[in-house]
Protein backbone atom coordinates (compact mmCIF):
# COMPACT_ATOMS: atom_id res chain seq x y z
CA UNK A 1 16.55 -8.59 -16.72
CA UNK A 2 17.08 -5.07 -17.40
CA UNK A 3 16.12 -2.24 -15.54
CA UNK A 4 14.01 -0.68 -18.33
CA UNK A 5 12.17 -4.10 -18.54
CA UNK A 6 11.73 -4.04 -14.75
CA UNK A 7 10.32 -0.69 -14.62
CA UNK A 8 7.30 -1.49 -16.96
CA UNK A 9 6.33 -5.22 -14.80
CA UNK A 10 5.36 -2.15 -11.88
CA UNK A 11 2.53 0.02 -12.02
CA UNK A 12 3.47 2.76 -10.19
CA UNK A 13 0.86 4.04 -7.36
CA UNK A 14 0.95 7.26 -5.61
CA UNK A 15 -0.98 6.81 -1.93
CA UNK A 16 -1.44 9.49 0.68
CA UNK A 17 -2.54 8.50 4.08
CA UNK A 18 -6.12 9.19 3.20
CA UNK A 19 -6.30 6.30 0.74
CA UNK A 20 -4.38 3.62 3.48
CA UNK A 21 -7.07 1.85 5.03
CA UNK A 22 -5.31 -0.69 6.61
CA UNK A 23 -1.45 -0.60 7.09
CA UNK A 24 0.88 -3.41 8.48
CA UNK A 25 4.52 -4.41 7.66
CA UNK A 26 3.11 -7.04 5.44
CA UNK A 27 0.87 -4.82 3.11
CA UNK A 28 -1.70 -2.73 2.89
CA UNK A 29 -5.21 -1.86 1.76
CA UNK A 30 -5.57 0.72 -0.43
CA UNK A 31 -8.98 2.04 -0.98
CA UNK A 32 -9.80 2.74 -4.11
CA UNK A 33 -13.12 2.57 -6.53
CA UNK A 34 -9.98 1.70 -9.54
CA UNK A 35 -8.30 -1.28 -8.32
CA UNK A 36 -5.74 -2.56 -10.17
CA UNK A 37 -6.13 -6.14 -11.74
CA UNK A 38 -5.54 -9.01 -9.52
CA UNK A 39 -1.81 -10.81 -9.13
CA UNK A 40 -0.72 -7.01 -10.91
CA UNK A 41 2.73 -6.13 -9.81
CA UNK A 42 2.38 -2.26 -8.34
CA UNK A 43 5.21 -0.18 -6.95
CA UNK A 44 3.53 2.22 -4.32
CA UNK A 45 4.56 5.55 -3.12
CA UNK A 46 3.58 6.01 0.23
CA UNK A 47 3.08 9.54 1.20
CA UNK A 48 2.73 8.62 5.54
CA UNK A 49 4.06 11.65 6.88
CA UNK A 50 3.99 15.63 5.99
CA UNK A 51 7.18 17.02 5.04
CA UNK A 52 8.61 13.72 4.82
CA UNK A 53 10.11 11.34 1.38
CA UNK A 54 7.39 8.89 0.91
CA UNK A 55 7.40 5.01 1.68
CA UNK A 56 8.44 3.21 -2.19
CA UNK A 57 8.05 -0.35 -2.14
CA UNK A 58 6.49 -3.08 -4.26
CA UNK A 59 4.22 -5.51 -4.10
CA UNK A 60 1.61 -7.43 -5.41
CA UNK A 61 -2.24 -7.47 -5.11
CA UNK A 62 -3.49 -10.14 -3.59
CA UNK A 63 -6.67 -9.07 -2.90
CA UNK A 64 -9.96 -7.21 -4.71
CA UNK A 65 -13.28 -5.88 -3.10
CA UNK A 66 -15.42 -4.44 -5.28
CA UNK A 67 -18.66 -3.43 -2.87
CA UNK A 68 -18.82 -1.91 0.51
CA UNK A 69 -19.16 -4.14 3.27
CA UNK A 70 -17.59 -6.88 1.64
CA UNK A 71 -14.67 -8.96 3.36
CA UNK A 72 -14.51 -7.51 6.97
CA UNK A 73 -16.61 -4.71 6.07
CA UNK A 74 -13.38 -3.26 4.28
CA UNK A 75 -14.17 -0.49 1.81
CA UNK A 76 -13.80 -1.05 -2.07
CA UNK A 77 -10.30 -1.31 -2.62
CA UNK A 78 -7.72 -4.05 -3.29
CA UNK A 79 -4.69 -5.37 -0.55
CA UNK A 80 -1.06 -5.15 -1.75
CA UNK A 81 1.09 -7.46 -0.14
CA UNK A 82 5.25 -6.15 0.05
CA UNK A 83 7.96 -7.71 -1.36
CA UNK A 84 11.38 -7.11 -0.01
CA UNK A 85 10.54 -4.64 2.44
CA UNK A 86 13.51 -3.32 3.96
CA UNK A 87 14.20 -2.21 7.25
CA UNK A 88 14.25 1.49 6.93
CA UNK A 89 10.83 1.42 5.59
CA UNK A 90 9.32 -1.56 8.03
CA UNK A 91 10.44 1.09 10.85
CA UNK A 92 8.44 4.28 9.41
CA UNK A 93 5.37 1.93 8.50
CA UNK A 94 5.73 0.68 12.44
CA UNK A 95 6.15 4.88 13.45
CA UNK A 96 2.68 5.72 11.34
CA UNK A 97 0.82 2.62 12.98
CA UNK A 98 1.75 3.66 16.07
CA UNK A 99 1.34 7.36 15.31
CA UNK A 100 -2.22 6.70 14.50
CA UNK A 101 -2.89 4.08 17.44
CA UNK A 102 -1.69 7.09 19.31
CA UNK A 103 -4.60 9.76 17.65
CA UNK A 104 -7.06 6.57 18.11
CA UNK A 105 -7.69 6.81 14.58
């Protein structure tokens, strides 16, 4: 497959930290009153830090919750889980958990 064919099978999806809900190594929920469809492919831009190149990786959504208080009283959103994270990025996502464990946020 070609990389022009590879671009278009990922939506691309620009996140700031406002819009993470709930972030592990695994995935993340995204809230979000637009989710995308479920089983989509989505590349997401993860803006974590100020000042700092944001978190790309793909994924998949696995995931859709349409009211409030639905599954584990999670917000509306959908849950994207990574594919091929690598390490670089598995180490900031485990700085901004921490970071916000820290704040108690």
């Amino acid at each position: 497959m070609d990389r022009g064919q590879n671009k278009r099978l990922y939506e691309r999806i620009v996140l700031d930290s406002e819009r993470i809900f709930d972030l592990s190594e695994g995935g993340v929920y995204v809230k979000t009153k637009e989710p995308r469809r479920l089983g989509s492919l989505v590349g997401l831009e993860m803006k974590l830090f100020e000042g700092e190149n944001p978190v790309l990786v793909r994924g998949r959504i696995i995931r859709i919750i349409y009211e409030k208080g639905g599954l584990k009283r999670l917000p509306p959103g959908m849950a994207v889980q990574f594919d091929n994270l690598s390490e670089a990025d598995r180490e900031r996502i485990r700085t901004f958990i921490s970071r916000k464990k820290a704040a108690g946020s």
